[in-house]
Protein backbone atom coordinates (compact mmCIF):
# COMPACT_ATOMS: atom_id res chain seq x y z
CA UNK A 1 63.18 133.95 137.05
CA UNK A 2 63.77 130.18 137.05
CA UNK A 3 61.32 128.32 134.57
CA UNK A 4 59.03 126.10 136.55
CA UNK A 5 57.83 122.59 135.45
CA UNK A 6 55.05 120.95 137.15
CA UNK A 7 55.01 117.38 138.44
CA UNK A 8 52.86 115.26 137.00
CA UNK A 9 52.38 112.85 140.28
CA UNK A 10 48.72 112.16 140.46
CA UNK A 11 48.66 111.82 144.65
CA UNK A 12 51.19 115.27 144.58
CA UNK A 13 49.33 117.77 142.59
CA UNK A 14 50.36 120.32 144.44
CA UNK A 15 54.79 120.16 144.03
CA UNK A 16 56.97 121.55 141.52
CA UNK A 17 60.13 120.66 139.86
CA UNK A 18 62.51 124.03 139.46
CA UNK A 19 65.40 124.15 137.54
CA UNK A 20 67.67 126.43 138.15
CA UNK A 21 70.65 125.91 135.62
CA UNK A 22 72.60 123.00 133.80
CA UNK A 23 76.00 122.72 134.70
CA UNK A 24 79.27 120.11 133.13
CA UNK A 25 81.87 119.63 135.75
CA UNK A 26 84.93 119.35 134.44
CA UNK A 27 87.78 117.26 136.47
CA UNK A 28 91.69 117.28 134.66
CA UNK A 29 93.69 113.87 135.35
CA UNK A 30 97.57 113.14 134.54
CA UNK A 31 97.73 109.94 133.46
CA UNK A 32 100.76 108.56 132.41
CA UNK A 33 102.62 105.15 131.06
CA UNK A 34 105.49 104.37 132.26
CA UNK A 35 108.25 103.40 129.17
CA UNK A 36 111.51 101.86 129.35
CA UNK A 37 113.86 101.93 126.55
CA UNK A 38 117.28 100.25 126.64
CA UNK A 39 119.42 100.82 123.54
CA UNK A 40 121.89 97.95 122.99
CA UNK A 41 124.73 97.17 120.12
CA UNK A 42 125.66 93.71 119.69
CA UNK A 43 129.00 93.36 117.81
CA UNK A 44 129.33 90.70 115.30
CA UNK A 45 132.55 88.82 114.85
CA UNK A 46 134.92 90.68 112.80
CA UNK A 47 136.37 90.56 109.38
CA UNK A 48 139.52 91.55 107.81
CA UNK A 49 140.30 91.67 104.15
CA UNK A 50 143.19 93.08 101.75
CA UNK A 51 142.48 96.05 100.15
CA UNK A 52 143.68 96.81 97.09
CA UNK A 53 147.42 95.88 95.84
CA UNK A 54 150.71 96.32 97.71
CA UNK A 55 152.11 99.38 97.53
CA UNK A 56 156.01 99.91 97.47
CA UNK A 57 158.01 102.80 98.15
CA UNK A 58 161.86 103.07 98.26
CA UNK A 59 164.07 104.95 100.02
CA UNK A 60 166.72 107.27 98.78
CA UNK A 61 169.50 106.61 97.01
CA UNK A 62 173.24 107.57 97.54
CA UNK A 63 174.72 110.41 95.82
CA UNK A 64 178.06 108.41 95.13
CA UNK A 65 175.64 106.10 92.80
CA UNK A 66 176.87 102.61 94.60
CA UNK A 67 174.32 101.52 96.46
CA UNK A 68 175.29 100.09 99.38
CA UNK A 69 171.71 99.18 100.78
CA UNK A 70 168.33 99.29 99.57
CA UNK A 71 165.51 100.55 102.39
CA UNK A 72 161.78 100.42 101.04
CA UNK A 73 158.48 100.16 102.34
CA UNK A 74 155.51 98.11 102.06
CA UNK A 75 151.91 98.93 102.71
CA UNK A 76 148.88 97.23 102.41
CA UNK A 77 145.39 99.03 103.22
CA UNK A 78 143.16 96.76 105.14
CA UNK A 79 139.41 96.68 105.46
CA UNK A 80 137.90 95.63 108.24
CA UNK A 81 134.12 95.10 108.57
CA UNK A 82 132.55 94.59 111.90
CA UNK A 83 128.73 94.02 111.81
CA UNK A 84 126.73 95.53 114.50
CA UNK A 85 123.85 95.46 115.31
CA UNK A 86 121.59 98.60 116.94
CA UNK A 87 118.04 98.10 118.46
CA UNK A 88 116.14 98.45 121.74
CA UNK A 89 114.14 96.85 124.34
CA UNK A 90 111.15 98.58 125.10
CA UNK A 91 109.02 97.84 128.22
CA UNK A 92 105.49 99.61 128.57
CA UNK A 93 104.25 99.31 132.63
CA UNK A 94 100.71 99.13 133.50
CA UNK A 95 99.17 102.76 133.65
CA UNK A 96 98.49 104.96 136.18
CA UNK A 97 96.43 108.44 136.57
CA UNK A 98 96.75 111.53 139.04
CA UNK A 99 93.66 113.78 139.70
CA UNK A 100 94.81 117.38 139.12
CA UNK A 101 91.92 119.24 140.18
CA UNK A 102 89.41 121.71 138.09
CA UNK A 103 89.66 121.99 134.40
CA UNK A 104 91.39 125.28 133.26
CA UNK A 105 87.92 126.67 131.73
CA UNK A 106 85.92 125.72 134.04
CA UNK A 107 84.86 128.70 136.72
């Protein structure tokens, strides 16, 4: 049985408060932010150095011993360096929420 208070109105003497139960409501809401990210690369302006000495190779020889011609080869390793740079823009919109109804625990 419900506990009952009395009012304490002095020209109502005769009413009563009667509470029945507590209860929480419980509402669930989405609410989500809206996020743009766009990656970029910005190339520098390239670079090119030697790397390291020549290197020579030579060709065969003939078997007769006379040579006749000489064929060889030069290489040269090469480094190139191009700077890059990697970031993003990132762009937060204004929020926005989504009622989703009753709370999972609520009955």
């Amino acid at each position: 049985m419900p506990h009952k208070h009395k009012r304490h109105h002095y020209d109502d003497s005769d009413c009563y408060d009667i509470k029945a139960c507590d209860r929480n409501i419980c509402r669930s809401f989405e609410v989500s932010l809206p996020i743009t990210i766009t990656p970029y690369a910005l190339p520098g302006e390239p670079d090119a150095c030697c790397g390291g000495e020549v290197r020579i190779r030579h060709g065969h020889k003939r078997c007769d011993g006379i040579p006749r011609s000489h064929e060889f080869t030069v290489s040269q390793i090469i480094n190139v360096e191009i700077p890059i740079a990697f970031g993003a823009k990132i762009c937060y919109e204004d929020y926005c929420s989504e009622e989703r109804g009753r709370c999972n625990d609520e009955a």
